[in-house]
PDB file of N, CA and C in Angstrom:
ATOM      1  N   UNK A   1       0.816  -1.202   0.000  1.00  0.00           N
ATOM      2  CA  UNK A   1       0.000   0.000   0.000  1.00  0.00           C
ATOM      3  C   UNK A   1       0.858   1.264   0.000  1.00  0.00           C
ATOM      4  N   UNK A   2       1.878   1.216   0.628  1.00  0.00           N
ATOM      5  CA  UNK A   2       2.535   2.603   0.553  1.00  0.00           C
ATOM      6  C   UNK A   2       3.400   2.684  -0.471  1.00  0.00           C
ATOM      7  N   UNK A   3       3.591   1.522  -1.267  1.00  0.00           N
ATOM      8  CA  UNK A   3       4.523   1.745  -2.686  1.00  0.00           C
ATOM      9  C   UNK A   3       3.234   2.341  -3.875  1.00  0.00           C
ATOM     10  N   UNK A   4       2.130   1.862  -3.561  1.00  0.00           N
ATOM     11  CA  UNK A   4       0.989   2.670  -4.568  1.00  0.00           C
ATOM     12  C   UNK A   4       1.092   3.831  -3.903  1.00  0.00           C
ATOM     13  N   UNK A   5       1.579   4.425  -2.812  1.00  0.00           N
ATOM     14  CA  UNK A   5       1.296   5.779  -2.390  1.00  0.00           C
ATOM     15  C   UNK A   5       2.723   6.746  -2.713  1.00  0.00           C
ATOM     16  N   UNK A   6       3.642   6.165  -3.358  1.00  0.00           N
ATOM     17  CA  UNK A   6       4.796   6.739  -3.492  1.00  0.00           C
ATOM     18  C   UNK A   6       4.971   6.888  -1.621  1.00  0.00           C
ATOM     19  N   UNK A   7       5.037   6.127  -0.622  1.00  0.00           N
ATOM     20  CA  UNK A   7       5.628   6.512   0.379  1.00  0.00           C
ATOM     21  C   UNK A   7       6.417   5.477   1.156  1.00  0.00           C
ATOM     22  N   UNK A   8       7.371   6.046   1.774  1.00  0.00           N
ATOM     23  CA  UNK A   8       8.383   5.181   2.647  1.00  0.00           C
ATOM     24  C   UNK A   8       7.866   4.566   4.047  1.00  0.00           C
ATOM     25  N   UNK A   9       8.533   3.601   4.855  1.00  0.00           N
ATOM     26  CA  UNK A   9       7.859   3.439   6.068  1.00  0.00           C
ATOM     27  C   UNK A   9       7.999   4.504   6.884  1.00  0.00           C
ATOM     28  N   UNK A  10       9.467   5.133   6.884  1.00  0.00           N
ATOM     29  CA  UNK A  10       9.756   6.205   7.635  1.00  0.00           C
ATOM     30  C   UNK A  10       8.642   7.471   7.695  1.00  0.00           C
ATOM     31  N   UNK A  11       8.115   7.809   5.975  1.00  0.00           N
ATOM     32  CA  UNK A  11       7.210   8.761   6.117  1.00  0.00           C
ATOM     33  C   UNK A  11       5.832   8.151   6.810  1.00  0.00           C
ATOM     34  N   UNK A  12       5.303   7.138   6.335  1.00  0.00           N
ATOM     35  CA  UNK A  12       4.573   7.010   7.656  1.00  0.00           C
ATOM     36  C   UNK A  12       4.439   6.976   8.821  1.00  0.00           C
ATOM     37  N   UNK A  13       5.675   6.506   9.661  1.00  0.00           N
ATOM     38  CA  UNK A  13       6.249   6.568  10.777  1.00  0.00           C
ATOM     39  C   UNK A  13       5.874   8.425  11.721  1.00  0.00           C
ATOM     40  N   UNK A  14       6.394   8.763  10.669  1.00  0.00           N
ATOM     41  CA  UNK A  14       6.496  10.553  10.798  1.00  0.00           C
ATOM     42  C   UNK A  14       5.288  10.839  10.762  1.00  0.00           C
ATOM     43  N   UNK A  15       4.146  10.544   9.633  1.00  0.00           N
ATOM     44  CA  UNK A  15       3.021  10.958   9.632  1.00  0.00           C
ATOM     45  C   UNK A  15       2.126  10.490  10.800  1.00  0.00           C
ATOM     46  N   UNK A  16       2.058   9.713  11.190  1.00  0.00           N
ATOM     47  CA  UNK A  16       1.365   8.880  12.623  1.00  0.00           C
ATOM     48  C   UNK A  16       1.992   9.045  13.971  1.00  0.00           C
ATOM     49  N   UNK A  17       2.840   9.402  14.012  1.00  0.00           N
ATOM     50  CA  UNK A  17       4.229   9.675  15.723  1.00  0.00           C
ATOM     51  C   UNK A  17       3.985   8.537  16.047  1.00  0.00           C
ATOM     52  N   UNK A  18       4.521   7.880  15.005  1.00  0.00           N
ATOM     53  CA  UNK A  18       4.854   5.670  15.448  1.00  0.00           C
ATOM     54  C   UNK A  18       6.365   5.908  15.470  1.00  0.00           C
ATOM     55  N   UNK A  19       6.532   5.539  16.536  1.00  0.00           N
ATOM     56  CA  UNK A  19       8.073   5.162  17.131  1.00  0.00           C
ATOM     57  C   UNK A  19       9.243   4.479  16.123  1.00  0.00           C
ATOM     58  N   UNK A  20      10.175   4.559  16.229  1.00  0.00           N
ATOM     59  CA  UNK A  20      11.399   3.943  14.844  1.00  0.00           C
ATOM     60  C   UNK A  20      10.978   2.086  15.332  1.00  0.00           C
ATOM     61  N   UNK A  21      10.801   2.408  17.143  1.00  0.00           N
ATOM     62  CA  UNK A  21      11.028   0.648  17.555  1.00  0.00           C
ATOM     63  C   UNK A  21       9.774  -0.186  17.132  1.00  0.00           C
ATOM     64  N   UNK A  22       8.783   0.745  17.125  1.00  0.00           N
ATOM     65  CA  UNK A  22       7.555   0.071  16.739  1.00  0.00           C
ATOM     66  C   UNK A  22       7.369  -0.143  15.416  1.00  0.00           C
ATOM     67  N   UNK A  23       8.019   0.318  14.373  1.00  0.00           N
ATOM     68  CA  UNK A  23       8.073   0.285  13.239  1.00  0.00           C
ATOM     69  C   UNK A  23       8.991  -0.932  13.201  1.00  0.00           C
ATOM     70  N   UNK A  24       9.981  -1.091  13.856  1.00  0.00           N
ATOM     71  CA  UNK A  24      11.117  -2.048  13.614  1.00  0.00           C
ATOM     72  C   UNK A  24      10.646  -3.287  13.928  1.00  0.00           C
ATOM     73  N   UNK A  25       9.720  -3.300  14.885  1.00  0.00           N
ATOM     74  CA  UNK A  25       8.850  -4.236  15.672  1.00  0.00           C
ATOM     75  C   UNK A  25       7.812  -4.961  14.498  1.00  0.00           C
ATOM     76  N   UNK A  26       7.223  -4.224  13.225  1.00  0.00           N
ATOM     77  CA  UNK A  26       6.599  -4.273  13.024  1.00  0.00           C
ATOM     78  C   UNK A  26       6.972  -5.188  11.849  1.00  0.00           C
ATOM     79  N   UNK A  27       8.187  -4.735  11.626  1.00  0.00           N
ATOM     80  CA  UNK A  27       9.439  -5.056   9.904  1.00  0.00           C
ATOM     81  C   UNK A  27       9.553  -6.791  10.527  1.00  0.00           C
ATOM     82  N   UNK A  28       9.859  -6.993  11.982  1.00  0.00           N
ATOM     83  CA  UNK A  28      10.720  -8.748  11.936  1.00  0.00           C
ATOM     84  C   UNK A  28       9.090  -9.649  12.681  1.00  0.00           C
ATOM     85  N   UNK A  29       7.788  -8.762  12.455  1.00  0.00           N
ATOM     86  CA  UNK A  29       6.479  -9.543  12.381  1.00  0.00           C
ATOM     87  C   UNK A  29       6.163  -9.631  14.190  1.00  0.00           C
ATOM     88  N   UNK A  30       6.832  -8.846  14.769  1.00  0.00           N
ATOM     89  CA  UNK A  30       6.314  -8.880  16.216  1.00  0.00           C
ATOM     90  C   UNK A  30       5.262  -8.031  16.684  1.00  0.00           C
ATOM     91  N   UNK A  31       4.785  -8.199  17.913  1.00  0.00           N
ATOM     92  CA  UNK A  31       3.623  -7.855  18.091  1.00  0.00           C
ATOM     93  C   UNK A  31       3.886  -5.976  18.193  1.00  0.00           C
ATOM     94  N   UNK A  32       2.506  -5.129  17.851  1.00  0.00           N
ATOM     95  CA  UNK A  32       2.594  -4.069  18.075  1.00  0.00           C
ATOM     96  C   UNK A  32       0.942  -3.912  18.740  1.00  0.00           C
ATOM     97  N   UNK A  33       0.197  -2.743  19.219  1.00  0.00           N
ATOM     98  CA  UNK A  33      -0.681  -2.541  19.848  1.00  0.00           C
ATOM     99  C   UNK A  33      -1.628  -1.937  18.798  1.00  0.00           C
ATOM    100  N   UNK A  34      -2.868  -2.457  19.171  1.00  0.00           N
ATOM    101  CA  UNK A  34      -4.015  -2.622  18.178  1.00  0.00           C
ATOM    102  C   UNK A  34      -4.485  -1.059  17.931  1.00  0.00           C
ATOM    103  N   UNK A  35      -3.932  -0.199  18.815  1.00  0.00           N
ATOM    104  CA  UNK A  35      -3.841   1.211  18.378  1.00  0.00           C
ATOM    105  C   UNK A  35      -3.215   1.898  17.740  1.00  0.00           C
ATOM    106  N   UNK A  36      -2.005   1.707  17.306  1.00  0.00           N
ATOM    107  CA  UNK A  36      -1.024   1.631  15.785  1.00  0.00           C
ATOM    108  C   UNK A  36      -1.850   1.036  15.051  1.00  0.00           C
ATOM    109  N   UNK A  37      -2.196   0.115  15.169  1.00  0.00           N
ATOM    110  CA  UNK A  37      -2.616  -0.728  13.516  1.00  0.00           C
ATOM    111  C   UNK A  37      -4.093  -0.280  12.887  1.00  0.00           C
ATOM    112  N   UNK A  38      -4.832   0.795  14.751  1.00  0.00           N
ATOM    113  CA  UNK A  38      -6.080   1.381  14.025  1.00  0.00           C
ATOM    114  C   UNK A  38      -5.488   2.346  13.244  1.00  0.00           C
ATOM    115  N   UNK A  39      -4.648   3.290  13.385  1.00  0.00           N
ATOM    116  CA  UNK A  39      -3.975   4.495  13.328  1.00  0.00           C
ATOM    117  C   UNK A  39      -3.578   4.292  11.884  1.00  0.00           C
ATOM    118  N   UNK A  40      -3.109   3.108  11.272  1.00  0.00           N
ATOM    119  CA  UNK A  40      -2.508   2.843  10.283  1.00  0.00           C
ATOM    120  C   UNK A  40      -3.702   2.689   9.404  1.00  0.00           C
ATOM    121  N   UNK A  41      -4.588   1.710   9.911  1.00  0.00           N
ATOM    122  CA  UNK A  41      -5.458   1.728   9.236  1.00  0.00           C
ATOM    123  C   UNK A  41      -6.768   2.914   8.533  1.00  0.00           C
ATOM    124  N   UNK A  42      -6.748   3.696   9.950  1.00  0.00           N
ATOM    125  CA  UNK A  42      -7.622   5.173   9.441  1.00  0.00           C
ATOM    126  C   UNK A  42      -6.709   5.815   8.695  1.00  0.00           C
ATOM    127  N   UNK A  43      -5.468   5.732   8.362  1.00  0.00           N
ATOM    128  CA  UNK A  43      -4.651   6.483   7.644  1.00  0.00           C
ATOM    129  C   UNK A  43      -4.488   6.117   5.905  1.00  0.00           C
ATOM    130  N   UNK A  44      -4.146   5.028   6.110  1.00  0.00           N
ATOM    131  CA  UNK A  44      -4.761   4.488   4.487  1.00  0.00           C
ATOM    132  C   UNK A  44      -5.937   3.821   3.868  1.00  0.00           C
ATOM    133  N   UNK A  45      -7.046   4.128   4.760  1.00  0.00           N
ATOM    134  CA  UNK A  45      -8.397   4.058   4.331  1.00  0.00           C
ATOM    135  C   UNK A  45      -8.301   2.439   4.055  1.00  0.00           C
ATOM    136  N   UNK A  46      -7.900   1.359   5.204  1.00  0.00           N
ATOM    137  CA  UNK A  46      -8.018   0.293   4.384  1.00  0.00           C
ATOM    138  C   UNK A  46      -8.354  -0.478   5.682  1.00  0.00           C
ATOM    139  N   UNK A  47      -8.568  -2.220   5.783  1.00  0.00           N
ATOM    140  CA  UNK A  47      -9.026  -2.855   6.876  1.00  0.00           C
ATOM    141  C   UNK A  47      -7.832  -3.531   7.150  1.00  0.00           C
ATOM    142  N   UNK A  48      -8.038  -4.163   8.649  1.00  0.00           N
ATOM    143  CA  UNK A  48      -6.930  -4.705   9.243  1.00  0.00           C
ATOM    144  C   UNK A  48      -6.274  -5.648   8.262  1.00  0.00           C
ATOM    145  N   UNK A  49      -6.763  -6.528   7.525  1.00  0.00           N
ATOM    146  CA  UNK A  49      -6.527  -7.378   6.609  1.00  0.00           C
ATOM    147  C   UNK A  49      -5.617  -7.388   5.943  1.00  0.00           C
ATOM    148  N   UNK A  50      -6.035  -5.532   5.225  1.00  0.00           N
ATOM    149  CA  UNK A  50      -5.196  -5.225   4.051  1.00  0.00           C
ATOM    150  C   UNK A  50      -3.997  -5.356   4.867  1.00  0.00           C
ATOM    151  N   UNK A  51      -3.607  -4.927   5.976  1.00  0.00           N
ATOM    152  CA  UNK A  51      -2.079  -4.683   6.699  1.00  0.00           C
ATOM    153  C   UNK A  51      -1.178  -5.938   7.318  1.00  0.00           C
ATOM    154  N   UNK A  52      -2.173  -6.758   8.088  1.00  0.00           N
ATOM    155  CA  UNK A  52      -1.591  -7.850   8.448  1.00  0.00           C
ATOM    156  C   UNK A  52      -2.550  -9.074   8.252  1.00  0.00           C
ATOM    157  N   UNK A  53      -1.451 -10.041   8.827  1.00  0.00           N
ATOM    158  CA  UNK A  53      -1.996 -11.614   8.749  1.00  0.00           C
ATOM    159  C   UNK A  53      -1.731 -12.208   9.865  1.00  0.00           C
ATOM    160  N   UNK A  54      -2.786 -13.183   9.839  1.00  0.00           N
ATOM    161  CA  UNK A  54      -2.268 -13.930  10.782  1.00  0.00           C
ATOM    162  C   UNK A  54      -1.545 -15.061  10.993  1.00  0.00           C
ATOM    163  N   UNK A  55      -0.597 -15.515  10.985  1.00  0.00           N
ATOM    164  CA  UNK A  55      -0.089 -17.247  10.874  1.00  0.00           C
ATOM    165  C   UNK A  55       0.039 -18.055  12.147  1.00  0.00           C
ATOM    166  N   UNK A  56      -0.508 -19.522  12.248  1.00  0.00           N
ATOM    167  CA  UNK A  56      -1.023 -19.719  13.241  1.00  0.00           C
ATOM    168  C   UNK A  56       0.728 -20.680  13.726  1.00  0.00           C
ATOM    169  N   UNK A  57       0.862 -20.380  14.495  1.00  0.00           N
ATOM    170  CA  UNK A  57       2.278 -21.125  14.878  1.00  0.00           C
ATOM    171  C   UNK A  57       2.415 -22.418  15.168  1.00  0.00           C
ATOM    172  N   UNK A  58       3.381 -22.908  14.063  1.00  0.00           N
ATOM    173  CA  UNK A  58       3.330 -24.331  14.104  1.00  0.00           C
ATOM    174  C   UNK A  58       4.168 -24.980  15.192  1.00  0.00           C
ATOM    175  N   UNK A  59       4.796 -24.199  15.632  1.00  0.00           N
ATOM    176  CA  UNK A  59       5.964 -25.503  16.605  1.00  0.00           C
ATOM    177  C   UNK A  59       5.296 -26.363  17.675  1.00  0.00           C
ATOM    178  N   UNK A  60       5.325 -27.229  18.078  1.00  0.00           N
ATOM    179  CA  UNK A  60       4.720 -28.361  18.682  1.00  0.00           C
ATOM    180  C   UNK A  60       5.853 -28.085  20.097  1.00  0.00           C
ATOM    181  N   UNK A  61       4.968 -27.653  21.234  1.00  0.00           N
ATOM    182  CA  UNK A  61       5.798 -28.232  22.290  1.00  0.00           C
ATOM    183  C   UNK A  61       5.581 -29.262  22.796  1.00  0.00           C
ATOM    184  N   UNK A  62       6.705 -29.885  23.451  1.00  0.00           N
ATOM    185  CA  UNK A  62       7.037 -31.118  23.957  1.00  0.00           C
ATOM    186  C   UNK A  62       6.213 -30.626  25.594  1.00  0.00           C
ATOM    187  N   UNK A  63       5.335 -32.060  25.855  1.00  0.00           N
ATOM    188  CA  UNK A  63       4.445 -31.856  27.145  1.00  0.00           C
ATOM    189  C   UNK A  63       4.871 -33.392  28.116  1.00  0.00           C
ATOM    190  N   UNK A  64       5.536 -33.303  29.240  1.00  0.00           N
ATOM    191  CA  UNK A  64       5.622 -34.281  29.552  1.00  0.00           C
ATOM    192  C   UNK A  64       4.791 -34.966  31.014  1.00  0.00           C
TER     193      UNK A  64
END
């Protein structure tokens, strides 16, 4: 979405006062707070969907 907008993460970053860590947080798929992702979302007119996913985690722990 922000390459159709001609924009960088940084300029969004700037446009929203989202933190460099929360952005960085956001780049290696870790959790951020569902108030960024409204923020993001009222900002490019789009639904949670369009922004993220969910993947359900496969690792199997060992239960003894």
């Amino acid at each position: 979405m922000l390459i159709d907008r001609n924009m960088y993460k940084k300029d969004l970053a700037a446009e929203l006062n989202i933190s460099s860590a929360t952005m960085a947080k956001m780049g290696k798929g870790e959790s951020v707070s569902m108030d960024v992702m409204q923020r993001i979302c009222e900002y490019l007119d789009c639904n949670i969907g369009d922004i993220m996913s969910f993947e359900k985690d496969t690792k199997e722990e060992k239960v003894d």
